[in-house]
N, C-alpha and C. Protein backbone atom coordinates (compact mmCIF):
# COMPACT_ATOMS: atom_id res chain seq x y z
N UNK A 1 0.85 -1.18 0.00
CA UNK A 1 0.00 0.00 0.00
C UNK A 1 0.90 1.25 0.00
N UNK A 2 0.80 2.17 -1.40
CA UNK A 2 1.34 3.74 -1.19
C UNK A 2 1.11 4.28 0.20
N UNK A 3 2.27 5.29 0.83
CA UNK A 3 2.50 6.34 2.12
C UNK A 3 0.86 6.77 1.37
N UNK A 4 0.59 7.40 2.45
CA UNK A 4 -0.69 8.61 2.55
C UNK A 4 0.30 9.97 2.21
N UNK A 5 -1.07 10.55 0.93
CA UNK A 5 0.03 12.10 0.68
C UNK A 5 -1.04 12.74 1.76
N UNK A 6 -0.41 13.48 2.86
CA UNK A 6 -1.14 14.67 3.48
C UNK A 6 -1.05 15.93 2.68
N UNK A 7 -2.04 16.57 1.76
CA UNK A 7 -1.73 17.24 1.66
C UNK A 7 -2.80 18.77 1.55
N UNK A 8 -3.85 17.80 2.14
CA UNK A 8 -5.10 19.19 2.68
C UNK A 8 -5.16 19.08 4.45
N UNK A 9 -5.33 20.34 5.08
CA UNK A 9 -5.73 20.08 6.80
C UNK A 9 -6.72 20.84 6.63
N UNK A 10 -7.70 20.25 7.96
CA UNK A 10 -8.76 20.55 8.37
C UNK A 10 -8.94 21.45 9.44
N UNK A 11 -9.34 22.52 9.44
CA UNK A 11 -8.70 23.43 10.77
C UNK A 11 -10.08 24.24 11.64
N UNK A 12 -9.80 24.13 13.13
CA UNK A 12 -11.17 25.36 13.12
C UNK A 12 -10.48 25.91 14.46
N UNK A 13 -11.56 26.51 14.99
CA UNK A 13 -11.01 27.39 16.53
C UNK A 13 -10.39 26.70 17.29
N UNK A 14 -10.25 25.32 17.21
CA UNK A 14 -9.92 24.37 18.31
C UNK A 14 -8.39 24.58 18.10
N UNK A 15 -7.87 24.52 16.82
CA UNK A 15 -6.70 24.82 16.54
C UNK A 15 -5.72 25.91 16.50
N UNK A 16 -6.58 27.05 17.17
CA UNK A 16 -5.95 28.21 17.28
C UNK A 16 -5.40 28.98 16.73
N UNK A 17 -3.88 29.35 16.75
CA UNK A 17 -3.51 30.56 15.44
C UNK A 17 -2.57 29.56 14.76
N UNK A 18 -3.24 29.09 13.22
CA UNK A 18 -2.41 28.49 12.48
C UNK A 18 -1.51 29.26 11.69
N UNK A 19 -0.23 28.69 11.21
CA UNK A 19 0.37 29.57 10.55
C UNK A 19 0.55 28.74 9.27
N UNK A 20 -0.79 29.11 8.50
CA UNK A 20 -0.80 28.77 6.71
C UNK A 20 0.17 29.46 6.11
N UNK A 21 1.16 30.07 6.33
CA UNK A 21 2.59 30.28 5.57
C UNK A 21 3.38 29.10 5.71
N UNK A 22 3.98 28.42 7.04
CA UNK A 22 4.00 27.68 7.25
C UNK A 22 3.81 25.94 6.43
N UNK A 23 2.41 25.96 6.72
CA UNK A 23 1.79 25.00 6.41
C UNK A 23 2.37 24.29 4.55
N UNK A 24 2.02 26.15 4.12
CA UNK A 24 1.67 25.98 2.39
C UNK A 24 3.51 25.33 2.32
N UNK A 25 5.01 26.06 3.06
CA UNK A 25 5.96 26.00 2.88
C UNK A 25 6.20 24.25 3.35
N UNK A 26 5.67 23.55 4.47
CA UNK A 26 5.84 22.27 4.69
C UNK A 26 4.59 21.41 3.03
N UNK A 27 4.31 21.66 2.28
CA UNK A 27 3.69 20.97 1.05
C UNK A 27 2.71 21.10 1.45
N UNK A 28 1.71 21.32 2.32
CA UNK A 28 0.08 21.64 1.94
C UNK A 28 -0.25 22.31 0.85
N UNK A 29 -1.84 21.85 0.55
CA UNK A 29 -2.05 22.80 -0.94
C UNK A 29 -3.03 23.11 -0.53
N UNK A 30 -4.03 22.59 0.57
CA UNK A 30 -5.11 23.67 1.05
C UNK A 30 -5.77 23.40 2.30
N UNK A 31 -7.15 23.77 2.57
CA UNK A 31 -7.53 24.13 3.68
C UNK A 31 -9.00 24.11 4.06
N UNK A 32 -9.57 23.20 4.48
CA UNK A 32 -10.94 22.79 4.91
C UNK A 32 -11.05 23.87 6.59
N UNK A 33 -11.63 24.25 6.58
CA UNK A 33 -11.99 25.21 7.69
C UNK A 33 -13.32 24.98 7.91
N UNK A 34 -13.63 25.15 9.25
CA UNK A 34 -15.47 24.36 10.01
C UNK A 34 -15.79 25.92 10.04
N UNK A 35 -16.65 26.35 9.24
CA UNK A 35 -17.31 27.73 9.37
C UNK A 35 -18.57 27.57 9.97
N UNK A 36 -19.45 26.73 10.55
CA UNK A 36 -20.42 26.72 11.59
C UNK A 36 -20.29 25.25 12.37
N UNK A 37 -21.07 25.26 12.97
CA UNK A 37 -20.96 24.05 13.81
C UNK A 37 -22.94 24.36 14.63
N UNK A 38 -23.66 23.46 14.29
CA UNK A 38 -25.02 23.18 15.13
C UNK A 38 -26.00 24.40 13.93
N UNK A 39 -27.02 25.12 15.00
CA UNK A 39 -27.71 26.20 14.51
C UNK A 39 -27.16 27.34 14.34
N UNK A 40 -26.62 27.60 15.54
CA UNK A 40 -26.10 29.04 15.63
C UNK A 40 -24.57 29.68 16.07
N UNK A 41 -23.59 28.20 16.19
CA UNK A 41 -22.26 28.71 16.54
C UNK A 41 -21.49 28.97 14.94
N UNK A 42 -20.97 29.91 14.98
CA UNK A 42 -19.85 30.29 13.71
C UNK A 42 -18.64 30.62 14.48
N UNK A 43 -17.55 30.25 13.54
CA UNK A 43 -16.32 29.59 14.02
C UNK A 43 -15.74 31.12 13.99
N UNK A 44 -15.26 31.90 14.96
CA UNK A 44 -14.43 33.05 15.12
C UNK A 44 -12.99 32.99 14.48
N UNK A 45 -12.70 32.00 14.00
CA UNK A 45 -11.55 31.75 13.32
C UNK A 45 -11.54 32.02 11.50
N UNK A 46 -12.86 31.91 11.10
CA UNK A 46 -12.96 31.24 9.81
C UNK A 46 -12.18 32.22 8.60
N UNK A 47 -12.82 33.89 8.76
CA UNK A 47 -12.20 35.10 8.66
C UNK A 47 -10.90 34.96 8.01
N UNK A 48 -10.62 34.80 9.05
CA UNK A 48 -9.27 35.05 9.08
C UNK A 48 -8.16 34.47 8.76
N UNK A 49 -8.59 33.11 8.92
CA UNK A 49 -7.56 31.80 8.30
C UNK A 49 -7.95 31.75 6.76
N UNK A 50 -8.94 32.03 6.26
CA UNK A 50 -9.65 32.30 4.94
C UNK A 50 -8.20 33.61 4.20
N UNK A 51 -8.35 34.79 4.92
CA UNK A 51 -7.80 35.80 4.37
C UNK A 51 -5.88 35.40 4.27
N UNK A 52 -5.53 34.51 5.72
CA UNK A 52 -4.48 33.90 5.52
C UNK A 52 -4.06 32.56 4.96
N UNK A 53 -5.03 31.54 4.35
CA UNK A 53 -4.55 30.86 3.53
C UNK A 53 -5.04 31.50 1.95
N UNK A 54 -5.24 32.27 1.70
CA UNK A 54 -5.51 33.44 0.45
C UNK A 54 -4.08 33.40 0.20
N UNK A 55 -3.83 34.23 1.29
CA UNK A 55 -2.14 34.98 1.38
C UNK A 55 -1.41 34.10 0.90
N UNK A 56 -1.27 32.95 1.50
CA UNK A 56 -0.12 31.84 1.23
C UNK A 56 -0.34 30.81 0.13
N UNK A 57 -1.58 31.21 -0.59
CA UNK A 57 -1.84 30.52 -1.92
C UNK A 57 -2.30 29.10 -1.82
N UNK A 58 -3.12 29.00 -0.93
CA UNK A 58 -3.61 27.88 -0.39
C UNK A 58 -4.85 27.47 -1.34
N UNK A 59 -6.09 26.54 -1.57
CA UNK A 59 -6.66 25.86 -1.81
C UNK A 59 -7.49 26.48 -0.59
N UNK A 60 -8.65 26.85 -0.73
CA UNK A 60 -10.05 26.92 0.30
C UNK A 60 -10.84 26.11 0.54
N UNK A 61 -11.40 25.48 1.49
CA UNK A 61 -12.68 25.02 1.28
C UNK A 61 -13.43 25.26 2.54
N UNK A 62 -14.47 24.59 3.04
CA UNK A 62 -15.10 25.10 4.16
C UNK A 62 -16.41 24.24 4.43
N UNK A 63 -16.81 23.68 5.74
CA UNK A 63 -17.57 22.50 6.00
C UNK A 63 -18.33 23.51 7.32
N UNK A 64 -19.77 22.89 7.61
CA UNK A 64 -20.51 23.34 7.92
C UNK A 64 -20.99 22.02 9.08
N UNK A 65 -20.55 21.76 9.95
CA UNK A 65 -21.21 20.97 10.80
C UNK A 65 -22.08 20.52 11.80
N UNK A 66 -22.74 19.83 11.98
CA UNK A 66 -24.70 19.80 11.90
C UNK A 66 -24.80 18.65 12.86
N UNK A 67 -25.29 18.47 13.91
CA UNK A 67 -26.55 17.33 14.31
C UNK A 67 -27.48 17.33 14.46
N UNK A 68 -28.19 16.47 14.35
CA UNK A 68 -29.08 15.21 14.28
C UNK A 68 -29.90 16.28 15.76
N UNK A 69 -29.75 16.29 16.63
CA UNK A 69 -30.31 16.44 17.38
C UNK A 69 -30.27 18.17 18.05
N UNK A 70 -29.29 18.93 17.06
CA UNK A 70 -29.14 19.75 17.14
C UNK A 70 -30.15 20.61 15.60
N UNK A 71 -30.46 20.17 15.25
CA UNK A 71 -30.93 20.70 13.74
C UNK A 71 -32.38 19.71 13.51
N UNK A 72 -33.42 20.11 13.49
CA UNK A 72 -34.98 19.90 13.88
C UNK A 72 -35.38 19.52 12.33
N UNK A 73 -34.75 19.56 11.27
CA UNK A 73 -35.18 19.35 10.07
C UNK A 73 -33.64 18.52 9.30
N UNK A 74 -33.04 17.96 10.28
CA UNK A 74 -31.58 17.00 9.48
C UNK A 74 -32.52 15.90 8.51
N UNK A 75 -32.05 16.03 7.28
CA UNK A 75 -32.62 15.02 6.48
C UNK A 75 -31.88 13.91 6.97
């Protein structure tokens, strides 16, 4: 079995102040960031790691995470 290429991270407030200069310079090419979490929490991080993996020429993306028991209409 091929090594695993790491080469997207997943990041949110839990992770604190990332340094996507960094990251992009160790071979990352981009960046999944949790921009909500339930009904009503949004990630105080999202901003900003957005505007700094911009900077460092990163790959964006962005996930929205939801429960079941938190969300009254989860298909």
């Amino acid at each position: 079995m091929p090594d695993p290429l790491n080469v997207v991270i997943d990041i949110s407030h839990h992770n604190g102040n990332v340094d996507l200069a960094k990251a992009k310079e160790d071979g990352i090419l981009g960046v999944i960031q949790t921009a909500t979490q339930g009904q009503t929490f949004k990630d105080p991080t999202y901003e900003r790691n957005r505007q700094k993996a911009n900077q460092a020429g990163l790959l964006w993306g962005w996930d929205w995470k939801r429960w079941p028991e938190a969300s009254p209409t989860f298909p």
